[in-house]
Protein backbone atom coordinates (compact mmCIF):
# COMPACT_ATOMS: atom_id res chain seq x y z
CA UNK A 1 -174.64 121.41 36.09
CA UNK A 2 -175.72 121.24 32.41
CA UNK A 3 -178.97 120.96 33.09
CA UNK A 4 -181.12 124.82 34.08
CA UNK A 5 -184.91 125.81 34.59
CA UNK A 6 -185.18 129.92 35.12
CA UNK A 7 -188.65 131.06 36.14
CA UNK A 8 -188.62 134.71 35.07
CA UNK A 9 -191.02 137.01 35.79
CA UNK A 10 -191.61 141.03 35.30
CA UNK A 11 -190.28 143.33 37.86
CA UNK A 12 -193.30 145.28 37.80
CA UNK A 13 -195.88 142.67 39.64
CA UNK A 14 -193.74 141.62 43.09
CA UNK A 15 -196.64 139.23 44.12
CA UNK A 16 -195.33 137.00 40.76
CA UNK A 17 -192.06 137.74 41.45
CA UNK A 18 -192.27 136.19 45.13
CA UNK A 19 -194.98 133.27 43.69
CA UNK A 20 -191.62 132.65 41.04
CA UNK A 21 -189.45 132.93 43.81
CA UNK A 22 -190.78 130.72 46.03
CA UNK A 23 -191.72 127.94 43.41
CA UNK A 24 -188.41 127.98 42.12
CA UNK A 25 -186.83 127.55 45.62
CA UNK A 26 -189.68 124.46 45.98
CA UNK A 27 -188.68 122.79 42.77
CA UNK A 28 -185.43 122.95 43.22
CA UNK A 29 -185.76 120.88 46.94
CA UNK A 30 -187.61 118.45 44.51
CA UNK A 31 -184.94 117.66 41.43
CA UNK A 32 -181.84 116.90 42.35
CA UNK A 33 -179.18 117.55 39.19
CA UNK A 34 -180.99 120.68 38.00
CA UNK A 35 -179.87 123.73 38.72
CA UNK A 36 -182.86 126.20 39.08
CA UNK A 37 -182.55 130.43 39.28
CA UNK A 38 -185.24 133.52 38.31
CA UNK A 39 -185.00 136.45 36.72
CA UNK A 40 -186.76 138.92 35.06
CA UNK A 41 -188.08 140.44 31.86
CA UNK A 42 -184.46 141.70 31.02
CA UNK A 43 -183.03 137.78 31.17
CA UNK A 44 -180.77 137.21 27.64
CA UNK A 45 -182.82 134.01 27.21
CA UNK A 46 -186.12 135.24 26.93
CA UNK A 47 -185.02 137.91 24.45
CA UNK A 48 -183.08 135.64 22.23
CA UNK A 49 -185.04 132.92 22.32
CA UNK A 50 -188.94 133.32 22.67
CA UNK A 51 -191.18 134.60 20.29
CA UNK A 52 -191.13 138.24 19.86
CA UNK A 53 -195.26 138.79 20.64
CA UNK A 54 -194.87 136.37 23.92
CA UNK A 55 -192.11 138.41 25.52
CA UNK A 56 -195.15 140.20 27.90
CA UNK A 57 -196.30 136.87 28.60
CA UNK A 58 -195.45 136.11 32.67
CA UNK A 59 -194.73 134.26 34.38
CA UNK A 60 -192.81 131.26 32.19
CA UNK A 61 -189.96 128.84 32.65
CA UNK A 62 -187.01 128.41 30.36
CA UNK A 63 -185.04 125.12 30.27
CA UNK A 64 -181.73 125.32 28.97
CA UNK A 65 -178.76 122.17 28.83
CA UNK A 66 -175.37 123.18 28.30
CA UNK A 67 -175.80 127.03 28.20
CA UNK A 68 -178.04 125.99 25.09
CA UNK A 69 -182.34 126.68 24.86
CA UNK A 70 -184.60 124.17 24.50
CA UNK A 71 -187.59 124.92 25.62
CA UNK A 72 -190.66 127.05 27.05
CA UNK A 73 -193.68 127.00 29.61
CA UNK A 74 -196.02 130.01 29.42
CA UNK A 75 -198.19 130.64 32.26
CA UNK A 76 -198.98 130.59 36.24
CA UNK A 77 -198.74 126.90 36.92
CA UNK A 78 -198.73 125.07 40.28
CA UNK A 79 -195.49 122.81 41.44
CA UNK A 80 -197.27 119.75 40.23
CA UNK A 81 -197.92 121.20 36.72
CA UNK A 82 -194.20 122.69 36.78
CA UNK A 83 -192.88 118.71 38.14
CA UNK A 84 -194.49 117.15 35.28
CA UNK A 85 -193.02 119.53 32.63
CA UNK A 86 -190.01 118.82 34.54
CA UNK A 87 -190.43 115.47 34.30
CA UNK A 88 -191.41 115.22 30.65
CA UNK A 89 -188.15 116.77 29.51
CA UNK A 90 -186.29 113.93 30.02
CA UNK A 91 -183.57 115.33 32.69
């Protein structure tokens, strides 16, 4: 699929990692055509393409299309928060 949200969180805190975990797995039983994974602070995409000072900032969601970035959210959100960013990116 072209289209890919990764929630990434840090390895350290395991009660984000499962709260990532388990949104992502929610999300994903909610948009169809999206292809949805998580990872951690070590994911290529959060180095190469977020800011520098935000890279201790956890949990967030990157949306890439076509192996290409596009865009951030910062922050703990809930599945309706996540849906609408979802939502607003056009996919």
């Amino acid at each position: 699929m072209s289209h890919k949200i990764t929630g990434i969180s840090h390895s350290s805190n395991g009660d984000l990692t499962r709260f990532i975990q388990f949104q992502i797995t929610r999300l994903a039983a909610l948009h169809s055509g999206i292809d949805f994974e998580t990872a951690n602070q070590a994911n290529e995409a959060l180095i190469a393409h977020t800011d520098p000072a935000k890279h201790n900032r956890f949990p967030l969601y990157i949306y890439t299309k076509h192996d290409v970035y596009v865009t951030t959210l910062y922050g703990k959100h809930d599945d309706a928060r996540v849906s609408a960013w979802i939502n607003s990116l056009g996919i």
